[in-house]
N, C-alpha and C. Protein backbone atom coordinates (compact mmCIF):
# COMPACT_ATOMS: atom_id res chain seq x y z
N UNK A 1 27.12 -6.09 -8.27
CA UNK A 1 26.63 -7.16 -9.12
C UNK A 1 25.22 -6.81 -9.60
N UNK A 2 25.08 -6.94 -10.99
CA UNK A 2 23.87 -6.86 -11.55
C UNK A 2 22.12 -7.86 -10.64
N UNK A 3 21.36 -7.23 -10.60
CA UNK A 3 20.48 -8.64 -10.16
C UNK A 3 19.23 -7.97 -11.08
N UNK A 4 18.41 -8.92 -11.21
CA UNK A 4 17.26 -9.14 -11.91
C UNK A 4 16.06 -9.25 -10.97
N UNK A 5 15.05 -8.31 -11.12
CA UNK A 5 13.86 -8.62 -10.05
C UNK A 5 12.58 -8.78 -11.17
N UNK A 6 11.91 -9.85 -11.84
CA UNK A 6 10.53 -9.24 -12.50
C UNK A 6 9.21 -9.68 -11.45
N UNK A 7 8.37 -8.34 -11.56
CA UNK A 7 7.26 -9.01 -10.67
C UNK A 7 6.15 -8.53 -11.58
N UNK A 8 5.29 -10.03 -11.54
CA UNK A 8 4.49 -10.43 -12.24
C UNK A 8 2.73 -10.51 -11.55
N UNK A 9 2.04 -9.99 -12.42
CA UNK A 9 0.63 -9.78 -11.45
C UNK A 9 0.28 -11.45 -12.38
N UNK A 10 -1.05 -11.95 -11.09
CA UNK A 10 -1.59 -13.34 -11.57
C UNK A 10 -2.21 -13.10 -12.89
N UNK A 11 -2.65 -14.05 -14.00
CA UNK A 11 -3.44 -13.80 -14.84
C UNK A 11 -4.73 -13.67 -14.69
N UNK A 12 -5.57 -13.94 -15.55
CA UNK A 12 -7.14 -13.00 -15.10
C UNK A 12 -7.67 -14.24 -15.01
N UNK A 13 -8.40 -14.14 -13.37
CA UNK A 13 -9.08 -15.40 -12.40
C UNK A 13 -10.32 -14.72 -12.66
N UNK A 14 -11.63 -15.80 -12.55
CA UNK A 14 -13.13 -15.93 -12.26
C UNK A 14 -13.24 -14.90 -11.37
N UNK A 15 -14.48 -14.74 -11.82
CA UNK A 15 -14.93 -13.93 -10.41
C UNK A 15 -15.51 -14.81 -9.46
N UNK A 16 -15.38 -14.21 -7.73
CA UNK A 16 -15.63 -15.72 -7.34
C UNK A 16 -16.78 -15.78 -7.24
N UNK A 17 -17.12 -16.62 -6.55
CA UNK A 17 -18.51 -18.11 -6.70
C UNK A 17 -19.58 -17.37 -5.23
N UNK A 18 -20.68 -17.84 -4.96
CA UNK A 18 -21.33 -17.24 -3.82
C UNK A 18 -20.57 -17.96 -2.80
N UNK A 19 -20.24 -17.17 -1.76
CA UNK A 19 -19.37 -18.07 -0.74
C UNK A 19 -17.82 -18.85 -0.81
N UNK A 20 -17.44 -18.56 -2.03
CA UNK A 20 -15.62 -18.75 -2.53
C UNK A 20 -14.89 -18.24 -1.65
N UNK A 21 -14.62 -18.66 -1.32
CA UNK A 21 -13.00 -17.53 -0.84
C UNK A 21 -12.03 -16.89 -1.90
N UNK A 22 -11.44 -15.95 -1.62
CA UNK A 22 -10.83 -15.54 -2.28
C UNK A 22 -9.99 -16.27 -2.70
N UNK A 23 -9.41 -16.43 -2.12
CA UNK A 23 -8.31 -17.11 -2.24
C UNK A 23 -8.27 -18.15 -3.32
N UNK A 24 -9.13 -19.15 -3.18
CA UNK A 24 -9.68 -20.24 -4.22
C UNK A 24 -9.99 -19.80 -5.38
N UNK A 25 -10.04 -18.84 -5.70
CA UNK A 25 -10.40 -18.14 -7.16
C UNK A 25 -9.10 -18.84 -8.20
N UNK A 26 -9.45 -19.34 -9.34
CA UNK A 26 -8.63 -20.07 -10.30
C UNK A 26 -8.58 -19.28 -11.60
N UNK A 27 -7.62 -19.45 -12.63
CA UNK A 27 -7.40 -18.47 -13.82
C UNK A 27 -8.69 -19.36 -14.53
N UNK A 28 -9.10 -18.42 -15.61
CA UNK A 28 -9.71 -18.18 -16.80
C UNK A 28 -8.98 -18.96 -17.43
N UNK A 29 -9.65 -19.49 -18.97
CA UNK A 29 -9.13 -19.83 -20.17
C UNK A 29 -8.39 -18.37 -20.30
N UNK A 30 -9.22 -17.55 -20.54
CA UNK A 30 -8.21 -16.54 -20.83
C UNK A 30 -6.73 -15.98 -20.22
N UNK A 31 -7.11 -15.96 -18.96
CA UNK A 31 -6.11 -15.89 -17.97
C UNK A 31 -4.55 -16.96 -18.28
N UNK A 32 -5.22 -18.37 -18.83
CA UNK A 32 -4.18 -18.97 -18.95
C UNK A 32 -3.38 -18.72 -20.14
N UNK A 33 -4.05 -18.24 -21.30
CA UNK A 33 -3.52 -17.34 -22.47
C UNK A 33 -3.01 -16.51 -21.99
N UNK A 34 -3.40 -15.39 -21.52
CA UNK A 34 -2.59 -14.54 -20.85
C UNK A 34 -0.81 -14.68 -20.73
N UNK A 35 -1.04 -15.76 -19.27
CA UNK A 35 -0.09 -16.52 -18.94
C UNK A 35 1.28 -16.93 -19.75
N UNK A 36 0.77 -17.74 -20.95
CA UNK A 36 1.42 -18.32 -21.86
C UNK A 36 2.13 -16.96 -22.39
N UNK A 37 1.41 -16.28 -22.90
CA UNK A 37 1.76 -15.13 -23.43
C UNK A 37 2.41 -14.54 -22.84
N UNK A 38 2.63 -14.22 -21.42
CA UNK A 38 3.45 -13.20 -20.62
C UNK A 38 4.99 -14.49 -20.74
N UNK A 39 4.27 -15.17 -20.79
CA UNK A 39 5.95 -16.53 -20.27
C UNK A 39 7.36 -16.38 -21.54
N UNK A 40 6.27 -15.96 -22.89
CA UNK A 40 7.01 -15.74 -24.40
C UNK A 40 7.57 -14.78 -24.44
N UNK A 41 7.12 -13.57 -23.67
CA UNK A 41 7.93 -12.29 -23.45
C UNK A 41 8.99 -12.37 -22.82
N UNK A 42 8.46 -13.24 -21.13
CA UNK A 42 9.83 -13.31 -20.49
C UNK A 42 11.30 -14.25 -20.77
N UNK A 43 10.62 -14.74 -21.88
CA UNK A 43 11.89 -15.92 -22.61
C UNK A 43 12.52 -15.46 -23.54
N UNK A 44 11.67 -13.81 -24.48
CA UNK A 44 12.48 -13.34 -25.21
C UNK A 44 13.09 -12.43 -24.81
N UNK A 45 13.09 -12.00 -23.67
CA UNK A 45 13.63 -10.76 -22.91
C UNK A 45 14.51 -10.93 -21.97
N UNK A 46 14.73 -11.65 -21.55
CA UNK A 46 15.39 -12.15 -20.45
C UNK A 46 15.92 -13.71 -20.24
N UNK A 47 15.32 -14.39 -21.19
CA UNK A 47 16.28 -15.78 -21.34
C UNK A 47 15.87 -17.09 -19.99
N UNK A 48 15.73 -16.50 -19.15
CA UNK A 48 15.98 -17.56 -18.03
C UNK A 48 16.19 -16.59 -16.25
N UNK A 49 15.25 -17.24 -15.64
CA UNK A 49 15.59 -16.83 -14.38
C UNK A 49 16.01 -18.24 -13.10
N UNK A 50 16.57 -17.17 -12.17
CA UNK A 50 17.03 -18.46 -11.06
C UNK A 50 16.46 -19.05 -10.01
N UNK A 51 15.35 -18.13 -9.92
CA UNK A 51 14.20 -18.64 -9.17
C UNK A 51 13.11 -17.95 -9.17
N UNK A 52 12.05 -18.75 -8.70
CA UNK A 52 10.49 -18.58 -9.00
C UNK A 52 10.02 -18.29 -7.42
N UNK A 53 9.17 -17.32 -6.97
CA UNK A 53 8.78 -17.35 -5.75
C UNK A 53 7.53 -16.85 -6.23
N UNK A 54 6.20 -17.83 -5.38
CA UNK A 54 5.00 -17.08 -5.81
C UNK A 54 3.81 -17.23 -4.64
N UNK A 55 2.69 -16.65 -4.40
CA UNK A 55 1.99 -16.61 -3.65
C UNK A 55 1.09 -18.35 -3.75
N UNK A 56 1.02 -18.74 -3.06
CA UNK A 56 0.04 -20.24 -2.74
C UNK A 56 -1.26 -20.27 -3.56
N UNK A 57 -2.05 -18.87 -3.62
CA UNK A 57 -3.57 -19.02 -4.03
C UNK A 57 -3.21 -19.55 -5.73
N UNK A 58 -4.29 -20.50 -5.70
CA UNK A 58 -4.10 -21.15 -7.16
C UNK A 58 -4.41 -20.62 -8.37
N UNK A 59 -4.76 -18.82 -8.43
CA UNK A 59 -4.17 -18.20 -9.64
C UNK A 59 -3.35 -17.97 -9.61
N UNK A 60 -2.24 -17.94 -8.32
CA UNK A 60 -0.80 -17.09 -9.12
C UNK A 60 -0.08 -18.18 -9.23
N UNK A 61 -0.18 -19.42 -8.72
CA UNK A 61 0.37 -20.64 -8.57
C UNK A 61 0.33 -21.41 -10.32
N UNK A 62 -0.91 -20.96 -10.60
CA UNK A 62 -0.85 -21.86 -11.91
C UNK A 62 0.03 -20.51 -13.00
N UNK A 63 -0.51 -19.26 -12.76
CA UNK A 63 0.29 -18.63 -13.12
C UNK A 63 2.37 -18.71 -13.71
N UNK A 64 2.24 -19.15 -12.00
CA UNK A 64 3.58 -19.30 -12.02
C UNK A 64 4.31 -20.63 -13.13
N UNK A 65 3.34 -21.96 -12.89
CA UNK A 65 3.76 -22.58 -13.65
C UNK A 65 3.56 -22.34 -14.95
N UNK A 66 2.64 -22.03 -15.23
CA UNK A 66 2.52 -21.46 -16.77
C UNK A 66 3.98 -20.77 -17.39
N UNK A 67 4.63 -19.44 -16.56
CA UNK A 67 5.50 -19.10 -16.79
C UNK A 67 6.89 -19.62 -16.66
N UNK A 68 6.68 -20.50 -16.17
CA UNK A 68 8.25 -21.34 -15.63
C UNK A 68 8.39 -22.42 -16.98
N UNK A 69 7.07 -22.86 -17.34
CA UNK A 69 7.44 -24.20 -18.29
C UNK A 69 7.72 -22.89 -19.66
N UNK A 70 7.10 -22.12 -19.84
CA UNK A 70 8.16 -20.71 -21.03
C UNK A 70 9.53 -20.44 -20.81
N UNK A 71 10.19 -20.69 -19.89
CA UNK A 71 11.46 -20.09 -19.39
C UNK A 71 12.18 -21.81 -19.45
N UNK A 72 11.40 -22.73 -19.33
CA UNK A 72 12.29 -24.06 -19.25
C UNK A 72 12.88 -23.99 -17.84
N UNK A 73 11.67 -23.66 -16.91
CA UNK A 73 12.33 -23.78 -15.96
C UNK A 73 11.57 -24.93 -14.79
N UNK A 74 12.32 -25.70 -14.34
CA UNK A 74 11.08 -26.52 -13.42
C UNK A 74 10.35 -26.62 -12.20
N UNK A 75 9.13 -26.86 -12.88
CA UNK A 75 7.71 -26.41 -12.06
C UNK A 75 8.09 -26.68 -10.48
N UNK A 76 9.01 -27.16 -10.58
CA UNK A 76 8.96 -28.63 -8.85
C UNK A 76 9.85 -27.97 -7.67
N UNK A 77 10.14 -26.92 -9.00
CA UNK A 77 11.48 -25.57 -8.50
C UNK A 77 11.34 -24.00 -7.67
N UNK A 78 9.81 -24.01 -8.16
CA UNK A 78 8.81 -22.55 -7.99
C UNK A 78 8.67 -22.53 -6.41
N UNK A 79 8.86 -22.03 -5.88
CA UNK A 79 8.97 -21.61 -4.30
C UNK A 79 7.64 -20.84 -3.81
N UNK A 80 6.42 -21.61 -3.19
CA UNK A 80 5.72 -21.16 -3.06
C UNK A 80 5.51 -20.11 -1.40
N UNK A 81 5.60 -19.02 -1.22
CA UNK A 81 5.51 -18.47 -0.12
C UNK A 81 4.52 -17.94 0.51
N UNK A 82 3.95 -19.15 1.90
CA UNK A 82 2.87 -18.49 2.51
C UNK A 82 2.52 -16.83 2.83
N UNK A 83 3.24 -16.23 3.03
CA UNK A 83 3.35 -14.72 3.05
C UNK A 83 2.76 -13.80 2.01
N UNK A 84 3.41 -14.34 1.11
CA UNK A 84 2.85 -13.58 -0.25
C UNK A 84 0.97 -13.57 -0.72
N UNK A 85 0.31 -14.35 0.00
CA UNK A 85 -0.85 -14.30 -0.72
C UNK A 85 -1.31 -12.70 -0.02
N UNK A 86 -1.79 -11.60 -0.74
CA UNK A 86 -2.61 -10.38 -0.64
C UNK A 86 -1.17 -9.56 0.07
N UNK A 87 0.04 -10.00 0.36
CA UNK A 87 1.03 -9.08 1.06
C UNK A 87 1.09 -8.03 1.04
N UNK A 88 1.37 -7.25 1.83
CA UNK A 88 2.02 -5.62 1.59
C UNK A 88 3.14 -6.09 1.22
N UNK A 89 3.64 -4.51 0.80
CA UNK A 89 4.97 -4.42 0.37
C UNK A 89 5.83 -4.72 1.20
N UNK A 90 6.07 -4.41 2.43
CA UNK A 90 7.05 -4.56 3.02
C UNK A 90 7.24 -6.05 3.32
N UNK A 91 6.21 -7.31 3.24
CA UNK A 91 6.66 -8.12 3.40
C UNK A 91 7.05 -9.10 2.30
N UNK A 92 6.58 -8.65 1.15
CA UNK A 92 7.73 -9.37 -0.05
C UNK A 92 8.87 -8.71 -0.01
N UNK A 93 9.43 -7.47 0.53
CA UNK A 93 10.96 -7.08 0.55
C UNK A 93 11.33 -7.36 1.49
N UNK A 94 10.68 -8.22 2.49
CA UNK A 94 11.84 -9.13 3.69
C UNK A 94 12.14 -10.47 3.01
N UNK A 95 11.39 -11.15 2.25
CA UNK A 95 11.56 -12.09 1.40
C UNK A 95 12.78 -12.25 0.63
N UNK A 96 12.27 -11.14 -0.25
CA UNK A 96 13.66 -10.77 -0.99
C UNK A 96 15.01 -10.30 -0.71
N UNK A 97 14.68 -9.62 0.14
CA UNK A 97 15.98 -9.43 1.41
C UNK A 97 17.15 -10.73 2.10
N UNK A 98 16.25 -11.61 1.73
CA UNK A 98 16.86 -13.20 2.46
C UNK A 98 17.26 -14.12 1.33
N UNK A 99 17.03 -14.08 0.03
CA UNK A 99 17.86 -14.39 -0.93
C UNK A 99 18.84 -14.65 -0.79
N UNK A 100 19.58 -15.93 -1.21
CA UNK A 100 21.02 -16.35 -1.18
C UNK A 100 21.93 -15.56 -2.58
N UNK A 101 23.14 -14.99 -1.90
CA UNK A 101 23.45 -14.49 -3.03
C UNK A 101 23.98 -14.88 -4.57
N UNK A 102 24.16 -16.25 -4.61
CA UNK A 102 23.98 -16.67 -5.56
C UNK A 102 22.71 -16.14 -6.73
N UNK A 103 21.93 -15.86 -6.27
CA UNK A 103 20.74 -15.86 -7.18
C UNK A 103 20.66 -14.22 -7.82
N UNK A 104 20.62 -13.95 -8.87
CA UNK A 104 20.75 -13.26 -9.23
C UNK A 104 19.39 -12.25 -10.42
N UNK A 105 18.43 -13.41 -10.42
CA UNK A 105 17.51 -13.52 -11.74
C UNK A 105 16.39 -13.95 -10.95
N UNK A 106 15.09 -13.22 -10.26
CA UNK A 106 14.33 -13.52 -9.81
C UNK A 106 12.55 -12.99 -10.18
N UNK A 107 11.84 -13.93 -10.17
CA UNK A 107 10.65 -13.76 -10.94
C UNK A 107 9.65 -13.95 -9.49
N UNK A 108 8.81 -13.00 -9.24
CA UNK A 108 7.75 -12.92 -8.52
C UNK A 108 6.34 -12.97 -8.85
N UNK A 109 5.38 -13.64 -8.56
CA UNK A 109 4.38 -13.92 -9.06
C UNK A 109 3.10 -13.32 -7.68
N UNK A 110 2.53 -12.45 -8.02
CA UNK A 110 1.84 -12.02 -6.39
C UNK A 110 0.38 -10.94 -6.81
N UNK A 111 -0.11 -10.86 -5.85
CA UNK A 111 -1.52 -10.07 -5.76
C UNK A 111 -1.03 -8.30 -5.74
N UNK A 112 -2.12 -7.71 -6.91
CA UNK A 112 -1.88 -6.44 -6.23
C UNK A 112 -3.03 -5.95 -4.75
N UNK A 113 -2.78 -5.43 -4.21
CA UNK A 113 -2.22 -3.87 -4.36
C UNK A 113 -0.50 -3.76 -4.16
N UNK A 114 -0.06 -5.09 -3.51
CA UNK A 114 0.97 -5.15 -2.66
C UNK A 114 2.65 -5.06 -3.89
N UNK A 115 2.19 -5.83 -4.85
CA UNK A 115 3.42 -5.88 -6.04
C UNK A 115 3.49 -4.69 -6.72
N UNK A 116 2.80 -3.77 -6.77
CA UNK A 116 2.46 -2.76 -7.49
C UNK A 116 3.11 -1.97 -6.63
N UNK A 117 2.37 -1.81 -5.30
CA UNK A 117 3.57 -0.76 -4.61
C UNK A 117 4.55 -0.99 -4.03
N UNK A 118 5.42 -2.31 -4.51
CA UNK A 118 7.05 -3.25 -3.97
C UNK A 118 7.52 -2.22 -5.20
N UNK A 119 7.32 -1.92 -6.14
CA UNK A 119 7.47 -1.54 -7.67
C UNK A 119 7.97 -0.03 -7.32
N UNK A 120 6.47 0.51 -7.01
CA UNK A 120 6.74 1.82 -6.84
C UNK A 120 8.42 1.88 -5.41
N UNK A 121 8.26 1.28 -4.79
CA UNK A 121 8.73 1.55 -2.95
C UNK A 121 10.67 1.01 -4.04
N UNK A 122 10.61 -0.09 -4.61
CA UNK A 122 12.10 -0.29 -5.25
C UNK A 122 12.45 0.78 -5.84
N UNK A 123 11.52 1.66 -6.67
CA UNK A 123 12.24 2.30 -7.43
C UNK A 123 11.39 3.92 -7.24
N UNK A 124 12.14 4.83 -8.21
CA UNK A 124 11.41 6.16 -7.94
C UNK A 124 10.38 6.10 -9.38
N UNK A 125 9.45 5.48 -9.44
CA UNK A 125 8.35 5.11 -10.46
C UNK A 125 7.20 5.51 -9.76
N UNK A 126 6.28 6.16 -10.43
CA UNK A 126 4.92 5.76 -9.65
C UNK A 126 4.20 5.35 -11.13
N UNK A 127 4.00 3.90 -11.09
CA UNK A 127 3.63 2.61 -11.81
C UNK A 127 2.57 2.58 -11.51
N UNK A 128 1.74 2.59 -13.00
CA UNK A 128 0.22 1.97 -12.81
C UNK A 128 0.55 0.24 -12.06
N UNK A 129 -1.03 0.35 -11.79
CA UNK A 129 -1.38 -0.98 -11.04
C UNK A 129 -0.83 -2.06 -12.32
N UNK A 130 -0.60 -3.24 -11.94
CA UNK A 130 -0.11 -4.39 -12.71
C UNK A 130 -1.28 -4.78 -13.44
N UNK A 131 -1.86 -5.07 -14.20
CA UNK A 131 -2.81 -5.26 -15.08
C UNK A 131 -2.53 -7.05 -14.65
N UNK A 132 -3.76 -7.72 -15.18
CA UNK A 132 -3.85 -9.41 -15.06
C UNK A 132 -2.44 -10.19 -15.97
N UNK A 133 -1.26 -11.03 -15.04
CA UNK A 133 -0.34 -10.90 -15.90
C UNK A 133 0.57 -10.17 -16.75
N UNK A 134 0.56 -8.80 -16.06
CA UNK A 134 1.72 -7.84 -16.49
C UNK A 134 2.75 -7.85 -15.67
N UNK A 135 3.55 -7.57 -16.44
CA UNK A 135 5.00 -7.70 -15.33
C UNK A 135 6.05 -6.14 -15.44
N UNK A 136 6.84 -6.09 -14.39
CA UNK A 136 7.64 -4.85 -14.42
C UNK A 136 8.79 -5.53 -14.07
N UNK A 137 10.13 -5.25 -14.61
CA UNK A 137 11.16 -5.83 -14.18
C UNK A 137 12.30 -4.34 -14.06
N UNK A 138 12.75 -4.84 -12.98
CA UNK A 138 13.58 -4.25 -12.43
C UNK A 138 15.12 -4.52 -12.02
N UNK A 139 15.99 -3.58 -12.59
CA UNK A 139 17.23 -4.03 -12.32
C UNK A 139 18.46 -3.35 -11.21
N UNK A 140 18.92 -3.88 -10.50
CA UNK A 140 19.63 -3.21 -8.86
C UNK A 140 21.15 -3.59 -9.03
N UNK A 141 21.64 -2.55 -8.79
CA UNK A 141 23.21 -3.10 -8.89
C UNK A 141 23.61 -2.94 -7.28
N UNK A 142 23.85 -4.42 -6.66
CA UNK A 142 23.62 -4.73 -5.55
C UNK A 142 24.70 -6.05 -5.11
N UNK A 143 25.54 -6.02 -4.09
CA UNK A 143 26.15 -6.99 -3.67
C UNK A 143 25.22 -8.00 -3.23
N UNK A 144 24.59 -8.06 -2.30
CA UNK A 144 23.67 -9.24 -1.71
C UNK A 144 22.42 -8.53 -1.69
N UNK A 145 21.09 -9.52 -1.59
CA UNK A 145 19.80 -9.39 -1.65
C UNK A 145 19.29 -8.49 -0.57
N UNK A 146 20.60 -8.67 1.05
CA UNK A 146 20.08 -7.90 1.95
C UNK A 146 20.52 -6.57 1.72
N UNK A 147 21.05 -5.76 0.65
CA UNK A 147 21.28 -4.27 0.08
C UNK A 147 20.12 -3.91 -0.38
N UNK A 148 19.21 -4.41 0.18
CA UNK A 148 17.80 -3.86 -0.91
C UNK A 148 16.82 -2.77 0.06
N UNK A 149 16.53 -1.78 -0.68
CA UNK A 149 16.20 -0.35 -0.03
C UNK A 149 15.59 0.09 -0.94
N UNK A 150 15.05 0.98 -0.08
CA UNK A 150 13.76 1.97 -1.11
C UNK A 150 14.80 2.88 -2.33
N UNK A 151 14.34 3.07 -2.67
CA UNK A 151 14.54 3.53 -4.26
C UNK A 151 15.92 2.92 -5.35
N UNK A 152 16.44 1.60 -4.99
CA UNK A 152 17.36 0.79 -5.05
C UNK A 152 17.71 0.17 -6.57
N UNK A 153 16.72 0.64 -6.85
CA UNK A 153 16.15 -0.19 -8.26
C UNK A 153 16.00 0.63 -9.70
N UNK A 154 16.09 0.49 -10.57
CA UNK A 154 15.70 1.39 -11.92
C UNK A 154 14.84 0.29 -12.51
N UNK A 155 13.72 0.74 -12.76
CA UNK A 155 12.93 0.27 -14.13
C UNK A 155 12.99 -0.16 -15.34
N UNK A 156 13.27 -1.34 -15.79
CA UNK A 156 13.93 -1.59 -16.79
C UNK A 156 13.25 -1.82 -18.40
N UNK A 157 11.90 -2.72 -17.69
CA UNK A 157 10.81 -2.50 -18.83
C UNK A 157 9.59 -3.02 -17.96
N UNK A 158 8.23 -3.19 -18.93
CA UNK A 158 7.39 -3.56 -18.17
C UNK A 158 6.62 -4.38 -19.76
N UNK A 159 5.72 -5.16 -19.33
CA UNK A 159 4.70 -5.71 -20.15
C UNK A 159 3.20 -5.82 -19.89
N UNK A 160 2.83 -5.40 -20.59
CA UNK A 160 0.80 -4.81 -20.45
C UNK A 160 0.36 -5.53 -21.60
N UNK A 161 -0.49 -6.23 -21.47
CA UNK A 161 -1.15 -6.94 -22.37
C UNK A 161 -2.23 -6.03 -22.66
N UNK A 162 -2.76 -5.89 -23.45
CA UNK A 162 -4.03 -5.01 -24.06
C UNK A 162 -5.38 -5.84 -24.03
């Protein structure tokens, strides 16, 4: 069975504040352009996905909604996963690994360094870093989510904003 993986870097957040946490760092006006803009790609390219999973910190979070209300998809729907904020790779592919197989069309929203090398580790790519709001999507011809293995994946397209 065909499945759909796109993973999406946050859009471009503030730099933080004296004493911010990281974490708390929020998108830019620009960032939220960005956003919008990456959401128009993924609606002309791909139509619709079946679920939204994204890291908690409130750039990839607004991120995410940004991109979900482009896809017509609802916000209330986006699956936020404590794990994902700054993850390595290996632990967004236990994530994804646990997918119900129903789902077939999945959009990731997450921090690099860690999405960047889920990218490289799915497939035999060595992929620049995700730029603010770029996405790489990837496609696996795969019975269930738990078939997912290193080089599993082909590259299907990617989007870089300039």
């Amino acid at each position: 069975m065909q499945r759909l993986l796109v993973i999406c870097r946050h859009a471009e957040s503030n730099d933080p504040f004296p004493l911010q946490p990281d974490f708390e760092r929020e998108l830019t006006k620009n960032g939220q352009h960005q956003a919008r803009i990456t959401g128009q790609w993924l609606r002309d390219t791909f139509q619709k996905v079946d679920m939204i999973l994204s890291s908690p910190a409130p750039r990839a979070g607004l991120t995410a909604r940004l991109l979900a209300d482009k896809l017509y998809f609802d916000e209330e729907r986006i699956d936020y996963v404590p794990d994902f904020y700054n993850a390595r790779e290996n632990v967004l592919a236990k994530v994804l690994g646990k997918l119900p197989d129903h789902v077939t069309r999945v959009l990731l929203v997450g921090h690099n360094p860690g999405i960047t090398s889920l990218v490289r580790t799915l497939t035999e790519q060595h992929v620049a870093y995700l730029e603010p709001a770029g996405a790489y999507a990837i496609k696996f011809d795969l019975d269930t989510w738990q078939d997912l293995h290193v080089k599993s994946g082909k590259l299907e397209s990617s989007f870089i904003q300039a």
